[in-house]
N, C-alpha and C. Protein backbone atom coordinates (compact mmCIF):
# COMPACT_ATOMS: atom_id res chain seq x y z
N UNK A 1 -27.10 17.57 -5.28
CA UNK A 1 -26.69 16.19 -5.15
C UNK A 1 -27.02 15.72 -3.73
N UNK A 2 -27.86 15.13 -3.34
CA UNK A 2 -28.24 14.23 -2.29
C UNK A 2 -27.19 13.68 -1.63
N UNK A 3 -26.54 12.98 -2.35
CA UNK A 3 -25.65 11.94 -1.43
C UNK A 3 -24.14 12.65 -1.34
N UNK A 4 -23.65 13.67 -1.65
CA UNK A 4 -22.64 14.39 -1.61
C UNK A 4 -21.87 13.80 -0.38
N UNK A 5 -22.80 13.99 1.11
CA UNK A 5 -21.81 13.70 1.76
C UNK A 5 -21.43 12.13 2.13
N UNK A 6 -21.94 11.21 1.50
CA UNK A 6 -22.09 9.69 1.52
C UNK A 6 -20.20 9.45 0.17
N UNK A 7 -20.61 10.66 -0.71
CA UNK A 7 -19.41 10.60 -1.60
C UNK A 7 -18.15 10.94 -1.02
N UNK A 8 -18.29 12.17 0.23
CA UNK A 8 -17.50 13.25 0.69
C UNK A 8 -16.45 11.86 1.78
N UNK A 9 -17.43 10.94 2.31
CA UNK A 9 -17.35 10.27 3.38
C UNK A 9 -16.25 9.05 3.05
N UNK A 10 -16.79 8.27 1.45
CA UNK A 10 -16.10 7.32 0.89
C UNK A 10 -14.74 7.76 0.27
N UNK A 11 -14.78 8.92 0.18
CA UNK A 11 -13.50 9.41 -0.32
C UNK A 11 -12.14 9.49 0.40
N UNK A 12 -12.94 10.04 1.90
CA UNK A 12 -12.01 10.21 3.34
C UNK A 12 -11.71 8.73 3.70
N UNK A 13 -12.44 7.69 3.55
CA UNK A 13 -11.99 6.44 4.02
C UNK A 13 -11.09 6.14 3.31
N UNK A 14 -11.50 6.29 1.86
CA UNK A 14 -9.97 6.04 1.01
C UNK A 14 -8.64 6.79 0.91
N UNK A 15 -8.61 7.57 1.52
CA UNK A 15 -7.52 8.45 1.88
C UNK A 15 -6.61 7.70 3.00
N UNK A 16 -7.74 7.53 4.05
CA UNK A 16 -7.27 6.92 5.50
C UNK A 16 -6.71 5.41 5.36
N UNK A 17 -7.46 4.68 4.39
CA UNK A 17 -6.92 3.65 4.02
C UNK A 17 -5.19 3.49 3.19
N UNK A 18 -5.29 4.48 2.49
CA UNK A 18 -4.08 4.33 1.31
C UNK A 18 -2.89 4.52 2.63
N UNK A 19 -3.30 5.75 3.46
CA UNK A 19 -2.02 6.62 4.26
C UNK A 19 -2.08 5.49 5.46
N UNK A 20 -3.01 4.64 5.98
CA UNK A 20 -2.56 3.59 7.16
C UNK A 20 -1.93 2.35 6.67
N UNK A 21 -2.04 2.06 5.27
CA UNK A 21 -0.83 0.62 4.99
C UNK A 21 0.38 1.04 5.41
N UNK A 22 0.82 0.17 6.13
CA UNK A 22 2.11 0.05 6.93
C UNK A 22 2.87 -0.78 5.78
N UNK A 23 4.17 -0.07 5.54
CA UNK A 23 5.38 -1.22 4.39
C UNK A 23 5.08 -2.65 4.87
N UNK A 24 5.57 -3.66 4.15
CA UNK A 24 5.84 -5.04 4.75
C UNK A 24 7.20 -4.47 5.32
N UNK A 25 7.81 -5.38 6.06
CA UNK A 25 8.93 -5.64 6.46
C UNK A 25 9.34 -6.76 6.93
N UNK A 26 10.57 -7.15 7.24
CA UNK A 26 11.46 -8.32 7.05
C UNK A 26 11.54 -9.06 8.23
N UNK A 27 11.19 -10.43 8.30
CA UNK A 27 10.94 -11.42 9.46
C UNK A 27 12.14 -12.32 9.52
N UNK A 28 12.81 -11.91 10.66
CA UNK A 28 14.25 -12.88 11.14
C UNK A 28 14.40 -14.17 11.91
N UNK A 29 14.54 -14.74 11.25
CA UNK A 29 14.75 -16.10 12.33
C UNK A 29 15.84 -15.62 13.68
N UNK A 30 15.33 -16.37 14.39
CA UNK A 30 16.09 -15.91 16.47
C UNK A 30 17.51 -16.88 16.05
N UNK A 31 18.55 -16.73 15.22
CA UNK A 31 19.69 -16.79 15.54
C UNK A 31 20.46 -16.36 15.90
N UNK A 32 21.97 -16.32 15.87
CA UNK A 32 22.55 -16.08 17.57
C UNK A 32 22.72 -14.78 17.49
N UNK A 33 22.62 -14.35 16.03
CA UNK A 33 22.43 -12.75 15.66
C UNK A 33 21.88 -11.94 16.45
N UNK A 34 20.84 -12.38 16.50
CA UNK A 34 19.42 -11.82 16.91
C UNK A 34 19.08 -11.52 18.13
N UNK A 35 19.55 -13.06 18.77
CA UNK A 35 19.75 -13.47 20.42
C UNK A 35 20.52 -12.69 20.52
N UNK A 36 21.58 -12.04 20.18
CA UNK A 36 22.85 -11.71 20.63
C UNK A 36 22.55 -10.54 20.96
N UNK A 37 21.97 -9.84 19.97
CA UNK A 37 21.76 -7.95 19.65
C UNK A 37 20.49 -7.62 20.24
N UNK A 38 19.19 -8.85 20.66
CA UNK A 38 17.73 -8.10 20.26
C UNK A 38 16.83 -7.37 19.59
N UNK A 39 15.76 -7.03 20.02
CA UNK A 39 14.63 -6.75 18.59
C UNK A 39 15.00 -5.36 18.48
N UNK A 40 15.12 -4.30 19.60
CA UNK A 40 15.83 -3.31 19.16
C UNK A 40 16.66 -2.74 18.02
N UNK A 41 17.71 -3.36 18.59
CA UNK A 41 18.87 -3.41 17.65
C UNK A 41 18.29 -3.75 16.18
N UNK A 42 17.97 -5.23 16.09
CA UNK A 42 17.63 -5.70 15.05
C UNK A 42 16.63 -5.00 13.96
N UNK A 43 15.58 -3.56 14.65
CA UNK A 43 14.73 -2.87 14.05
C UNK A 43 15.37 -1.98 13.35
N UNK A 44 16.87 -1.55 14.14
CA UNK A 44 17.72 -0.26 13.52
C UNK A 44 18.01 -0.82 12.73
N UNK A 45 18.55 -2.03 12.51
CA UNK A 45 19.93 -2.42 11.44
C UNK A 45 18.42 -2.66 10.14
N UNK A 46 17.24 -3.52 10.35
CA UNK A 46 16.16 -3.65 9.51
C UNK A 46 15.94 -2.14 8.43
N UNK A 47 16.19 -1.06 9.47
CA UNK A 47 15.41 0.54 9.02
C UNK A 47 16.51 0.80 8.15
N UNK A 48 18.28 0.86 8.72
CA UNK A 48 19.21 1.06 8.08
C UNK A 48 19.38 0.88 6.74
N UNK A 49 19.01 -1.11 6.37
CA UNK A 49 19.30 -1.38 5.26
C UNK A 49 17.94 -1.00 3.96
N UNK A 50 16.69 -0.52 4.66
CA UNK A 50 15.72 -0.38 3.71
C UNK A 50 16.35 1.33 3.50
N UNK A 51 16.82 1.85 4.18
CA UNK A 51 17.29 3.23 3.52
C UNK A 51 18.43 2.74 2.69
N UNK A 52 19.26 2.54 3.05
CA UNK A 52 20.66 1.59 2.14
C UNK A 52 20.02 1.42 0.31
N UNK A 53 18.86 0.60 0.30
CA UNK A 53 18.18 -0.26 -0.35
C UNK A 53 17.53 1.39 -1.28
N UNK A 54 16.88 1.99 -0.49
CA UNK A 54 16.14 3.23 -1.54
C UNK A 54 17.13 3.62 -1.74
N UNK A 55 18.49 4.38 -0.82
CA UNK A 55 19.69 5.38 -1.62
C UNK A 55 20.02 4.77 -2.68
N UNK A 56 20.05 3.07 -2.83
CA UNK A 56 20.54 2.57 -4.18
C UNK A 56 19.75 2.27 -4.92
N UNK A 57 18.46 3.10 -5.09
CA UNK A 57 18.01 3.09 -6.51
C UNK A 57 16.96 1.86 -6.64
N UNK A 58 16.89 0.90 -5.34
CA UNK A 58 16.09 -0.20 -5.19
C UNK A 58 14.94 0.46 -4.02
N UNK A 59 14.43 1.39 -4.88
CA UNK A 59 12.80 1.82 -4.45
C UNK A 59 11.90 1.10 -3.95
N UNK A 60 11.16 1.10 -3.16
CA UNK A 60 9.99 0.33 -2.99
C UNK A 60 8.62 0.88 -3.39
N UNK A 61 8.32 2.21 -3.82
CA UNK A 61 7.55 3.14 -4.49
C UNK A 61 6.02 2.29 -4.13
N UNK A 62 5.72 2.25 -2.84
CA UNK A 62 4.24 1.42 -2.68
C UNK A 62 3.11 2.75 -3.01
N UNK A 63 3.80 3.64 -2.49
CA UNK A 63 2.87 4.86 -2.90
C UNK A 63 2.54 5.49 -4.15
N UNK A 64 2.70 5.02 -5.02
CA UNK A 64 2.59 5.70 -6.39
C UNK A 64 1.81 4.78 -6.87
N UNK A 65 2.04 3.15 -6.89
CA UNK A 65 1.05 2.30 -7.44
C UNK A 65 0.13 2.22 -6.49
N UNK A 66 0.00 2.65 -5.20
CA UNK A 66 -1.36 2.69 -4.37
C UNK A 66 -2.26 3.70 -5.13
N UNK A 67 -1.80 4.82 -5.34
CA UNK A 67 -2.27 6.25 -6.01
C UNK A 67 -2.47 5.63 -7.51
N UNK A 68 -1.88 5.27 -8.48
CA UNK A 68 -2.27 4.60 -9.65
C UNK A 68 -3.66 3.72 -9.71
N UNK A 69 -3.37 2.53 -8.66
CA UNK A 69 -4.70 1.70 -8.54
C UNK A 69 -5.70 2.56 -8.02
N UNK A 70 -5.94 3.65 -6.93
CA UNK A 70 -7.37 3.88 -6.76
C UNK A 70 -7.44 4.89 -7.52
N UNK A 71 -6.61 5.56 -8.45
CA UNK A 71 -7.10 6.54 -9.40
C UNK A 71 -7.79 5.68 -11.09
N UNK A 72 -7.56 4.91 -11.07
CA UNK A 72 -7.89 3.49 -12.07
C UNK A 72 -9.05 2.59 -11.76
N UNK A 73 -9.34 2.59 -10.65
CA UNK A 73 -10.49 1.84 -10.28
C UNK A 73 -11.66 3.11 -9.98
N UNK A 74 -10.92 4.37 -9.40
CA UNK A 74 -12.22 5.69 -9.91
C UNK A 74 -12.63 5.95 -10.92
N UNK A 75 -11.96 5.84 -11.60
CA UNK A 75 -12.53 6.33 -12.75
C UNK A 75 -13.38 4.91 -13.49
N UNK A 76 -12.94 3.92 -13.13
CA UNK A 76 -13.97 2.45 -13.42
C UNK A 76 -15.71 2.39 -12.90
N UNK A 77 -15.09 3.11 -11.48
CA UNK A 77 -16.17 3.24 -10.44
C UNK A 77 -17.46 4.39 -11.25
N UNK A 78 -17.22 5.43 -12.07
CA UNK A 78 -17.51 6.35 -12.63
C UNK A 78 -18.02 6.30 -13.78
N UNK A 79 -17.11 5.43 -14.45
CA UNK A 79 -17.44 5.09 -15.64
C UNK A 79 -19.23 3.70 -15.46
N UNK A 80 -19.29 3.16 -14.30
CA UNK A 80 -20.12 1.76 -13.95
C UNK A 80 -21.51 3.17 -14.02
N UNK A 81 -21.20 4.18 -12.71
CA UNK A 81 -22.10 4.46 -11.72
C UNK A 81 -22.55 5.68 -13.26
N UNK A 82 -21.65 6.08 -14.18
CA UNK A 82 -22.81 6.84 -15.22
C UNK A 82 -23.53 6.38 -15.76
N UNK A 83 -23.45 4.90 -16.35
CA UNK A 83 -24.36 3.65 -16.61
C UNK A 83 -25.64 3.65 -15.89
N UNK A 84 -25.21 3.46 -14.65
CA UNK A 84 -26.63 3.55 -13.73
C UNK A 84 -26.96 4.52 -13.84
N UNK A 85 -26.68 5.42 -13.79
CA UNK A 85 -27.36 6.78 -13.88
C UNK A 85 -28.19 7.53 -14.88
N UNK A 86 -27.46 6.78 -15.97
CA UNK A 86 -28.26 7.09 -16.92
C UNK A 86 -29.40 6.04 -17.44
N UNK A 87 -29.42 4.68 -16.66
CA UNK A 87 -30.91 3.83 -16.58
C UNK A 87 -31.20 4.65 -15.41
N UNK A 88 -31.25 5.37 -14.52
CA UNK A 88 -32.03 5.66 -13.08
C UNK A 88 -32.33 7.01 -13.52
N UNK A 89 -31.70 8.10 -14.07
CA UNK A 89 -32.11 9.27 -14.15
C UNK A 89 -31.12 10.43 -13.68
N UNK A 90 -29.87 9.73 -13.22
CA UNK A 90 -28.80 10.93 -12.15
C UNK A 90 -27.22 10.25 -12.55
N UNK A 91 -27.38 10.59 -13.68
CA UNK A 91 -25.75 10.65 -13.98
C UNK A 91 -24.61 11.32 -13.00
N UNK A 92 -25.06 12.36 -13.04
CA UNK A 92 -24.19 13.08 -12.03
C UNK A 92 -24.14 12.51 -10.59
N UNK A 93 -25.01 11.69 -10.15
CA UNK A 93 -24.91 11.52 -8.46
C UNK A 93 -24.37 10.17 -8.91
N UNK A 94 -24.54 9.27 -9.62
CA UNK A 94 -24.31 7.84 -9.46
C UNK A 94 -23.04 7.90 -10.03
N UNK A 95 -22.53 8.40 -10.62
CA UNK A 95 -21.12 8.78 -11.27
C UNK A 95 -20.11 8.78 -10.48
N UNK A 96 -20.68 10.05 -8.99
CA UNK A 96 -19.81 10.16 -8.24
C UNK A 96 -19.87 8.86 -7.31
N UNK A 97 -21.01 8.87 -6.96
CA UNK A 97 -21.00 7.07 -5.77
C UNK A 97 -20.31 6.27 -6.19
N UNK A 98 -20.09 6.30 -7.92
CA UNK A 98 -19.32 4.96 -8.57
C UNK A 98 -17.92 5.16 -8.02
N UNK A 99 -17.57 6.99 -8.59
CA UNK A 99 -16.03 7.03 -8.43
C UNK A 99 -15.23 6.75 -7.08
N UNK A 100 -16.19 7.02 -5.57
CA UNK A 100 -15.63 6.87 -4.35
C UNK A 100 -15.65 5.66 -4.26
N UNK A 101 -16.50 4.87 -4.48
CA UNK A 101 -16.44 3.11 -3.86
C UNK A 101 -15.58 2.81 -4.71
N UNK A 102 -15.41 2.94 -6.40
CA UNK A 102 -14.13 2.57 -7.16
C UNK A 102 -12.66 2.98 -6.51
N UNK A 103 -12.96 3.55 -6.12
CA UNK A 103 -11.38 4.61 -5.26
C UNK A 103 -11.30 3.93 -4.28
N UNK A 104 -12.30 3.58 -3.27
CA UNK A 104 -12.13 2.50 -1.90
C UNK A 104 -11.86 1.57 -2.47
N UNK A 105 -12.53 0.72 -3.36
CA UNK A 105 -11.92 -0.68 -3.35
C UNK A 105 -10.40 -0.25 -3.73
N UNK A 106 -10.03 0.07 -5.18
CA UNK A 106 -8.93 0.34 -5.20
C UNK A 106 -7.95 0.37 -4.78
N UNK A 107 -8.11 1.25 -3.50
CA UNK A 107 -6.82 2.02 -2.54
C UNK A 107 -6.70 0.80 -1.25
N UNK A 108 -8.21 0.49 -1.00
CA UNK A 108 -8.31 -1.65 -0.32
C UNK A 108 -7.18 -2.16 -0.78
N UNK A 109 -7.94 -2.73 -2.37
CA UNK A 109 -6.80 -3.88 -2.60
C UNK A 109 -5.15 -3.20 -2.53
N UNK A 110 -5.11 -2.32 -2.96
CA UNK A 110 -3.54 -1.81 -3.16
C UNK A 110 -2.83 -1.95 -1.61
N UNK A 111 -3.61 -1.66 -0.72
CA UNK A 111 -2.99 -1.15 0.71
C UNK A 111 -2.68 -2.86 1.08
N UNK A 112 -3.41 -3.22 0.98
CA UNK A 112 -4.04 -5.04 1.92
C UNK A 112 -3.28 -6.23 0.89
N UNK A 113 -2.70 -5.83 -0.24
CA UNK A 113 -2.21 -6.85 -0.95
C UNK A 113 -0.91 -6.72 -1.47
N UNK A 114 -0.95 -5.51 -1.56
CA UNK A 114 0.28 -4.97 -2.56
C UNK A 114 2.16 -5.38 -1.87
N UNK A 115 2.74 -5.95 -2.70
CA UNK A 115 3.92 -6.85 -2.42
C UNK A 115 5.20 -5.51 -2.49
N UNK A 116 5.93 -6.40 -1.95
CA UNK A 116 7.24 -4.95 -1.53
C UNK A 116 8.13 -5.45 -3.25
N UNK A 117 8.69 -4.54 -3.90
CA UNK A 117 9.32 -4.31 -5.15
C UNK A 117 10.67 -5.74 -4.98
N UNK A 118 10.81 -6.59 -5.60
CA UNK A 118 11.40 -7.71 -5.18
C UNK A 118 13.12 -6.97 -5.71
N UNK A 119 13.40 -6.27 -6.44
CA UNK A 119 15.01 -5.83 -5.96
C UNK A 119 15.19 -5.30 -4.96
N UNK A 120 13.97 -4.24 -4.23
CA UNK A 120 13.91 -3.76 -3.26
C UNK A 120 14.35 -4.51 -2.04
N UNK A 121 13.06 -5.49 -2.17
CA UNK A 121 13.36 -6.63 -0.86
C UNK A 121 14.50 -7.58 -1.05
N UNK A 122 15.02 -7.91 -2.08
CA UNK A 122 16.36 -8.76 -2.19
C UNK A 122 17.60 -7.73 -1.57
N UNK A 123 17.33 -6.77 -1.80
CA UNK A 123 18.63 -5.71 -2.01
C UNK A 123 18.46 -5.81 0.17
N UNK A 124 17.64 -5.93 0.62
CA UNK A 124 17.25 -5.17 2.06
C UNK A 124 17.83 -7.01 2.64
N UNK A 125 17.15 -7.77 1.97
CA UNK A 125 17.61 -9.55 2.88
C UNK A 125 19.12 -9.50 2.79
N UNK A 126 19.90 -9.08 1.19
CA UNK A 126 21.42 -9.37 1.67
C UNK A 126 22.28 -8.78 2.45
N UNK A 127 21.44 -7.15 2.60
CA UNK A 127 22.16 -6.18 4.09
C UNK A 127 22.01 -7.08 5.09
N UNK A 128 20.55 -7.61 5.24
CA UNK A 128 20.79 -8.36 6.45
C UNK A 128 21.64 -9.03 6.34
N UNK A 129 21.46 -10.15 5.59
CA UNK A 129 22.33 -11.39 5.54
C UNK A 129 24.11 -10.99 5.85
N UNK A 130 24.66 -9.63 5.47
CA UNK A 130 25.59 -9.58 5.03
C UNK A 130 25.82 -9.27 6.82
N UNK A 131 24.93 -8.88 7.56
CA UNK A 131 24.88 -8.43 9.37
C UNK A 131 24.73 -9.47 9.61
N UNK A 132 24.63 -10.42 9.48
CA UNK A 132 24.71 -11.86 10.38
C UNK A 132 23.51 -12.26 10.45
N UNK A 133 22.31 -11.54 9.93
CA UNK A 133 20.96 -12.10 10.29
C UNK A 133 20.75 -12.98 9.56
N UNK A 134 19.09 -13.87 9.74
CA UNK A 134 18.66 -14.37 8.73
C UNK A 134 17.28 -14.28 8.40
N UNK A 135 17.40 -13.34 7.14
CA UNK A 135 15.60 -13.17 7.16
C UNK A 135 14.52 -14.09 6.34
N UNK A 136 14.03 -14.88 7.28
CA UNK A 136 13.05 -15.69 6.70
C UNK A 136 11.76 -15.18 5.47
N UNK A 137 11.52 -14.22 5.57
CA UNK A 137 10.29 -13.46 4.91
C UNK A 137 9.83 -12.10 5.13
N UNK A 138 9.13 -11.46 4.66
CA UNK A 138 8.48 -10.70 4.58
C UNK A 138 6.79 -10.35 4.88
N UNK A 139 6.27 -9.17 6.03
CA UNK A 139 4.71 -9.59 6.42
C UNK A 139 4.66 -8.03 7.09
């Protein structure tokens, strides 16, 4: 296989991609909460209630549908690139090129789009809310 390490290469990006999405997390308006305690503070009590939020069963599980989508779009990627392969002559190499770029986009869109579980994030705004904050959104 020629391009092995072009496959070896797209695979590692999609790895690096899935494991560098950072969670969303929760954006507070500067009320007197906020002013009062600072961003410090305000990061603990933020971290507190998203553990609060998983112990009760309001998961945010970004990692399993990250792993779902680029294992779903590999095998798409695989399924395209045996097509080509079998008009070009190399099932086996275009198969795999399909399955890594299917797996990159994939594990892309999942990382770069993918929304926080909305009981999750409701369950995490009323801890705040219930601390005096006020959280405008999520980013």
């Amino acid at each position: 296989m020629k391009h092995i390490g072009l496959v070896i290469a797209l695979l590692g990006l999609t790895t690096l991609l899935a494991s560098c999405a950072g969670p969303q997390r929760p954006v507070l308006y500067p009320n007197e909460k906020l002013n009062a305690v600072g961003k410090e503070a305000s990061k603990k009590d933020i971290d507190e209630c998203i553990q609060l939020a998983t112990a009760s069963g309001a998961k945010e599980e970004k990692g399993k549908e990250v792993a779902k989508e680029t294992a779903k779009q590999g095998a798409k990627g695989a399924a395209i690139g045996a097509v080509v392969g079998a008009i070009t002559g190399n099932v086996g190499e275009a198969a795999a090129i399909g399955a890594a770029a299917g797996a990159t986009s994939g594990a892309m869109d999942e990382s770069m789009y993918h929304e926080v579980d909305p009981v999750h994030r409701g369950f995490v705004d009323q801890c705040l809310r219930d601390r005096g904050y006020q959280p405008i959104g999520w980013k």
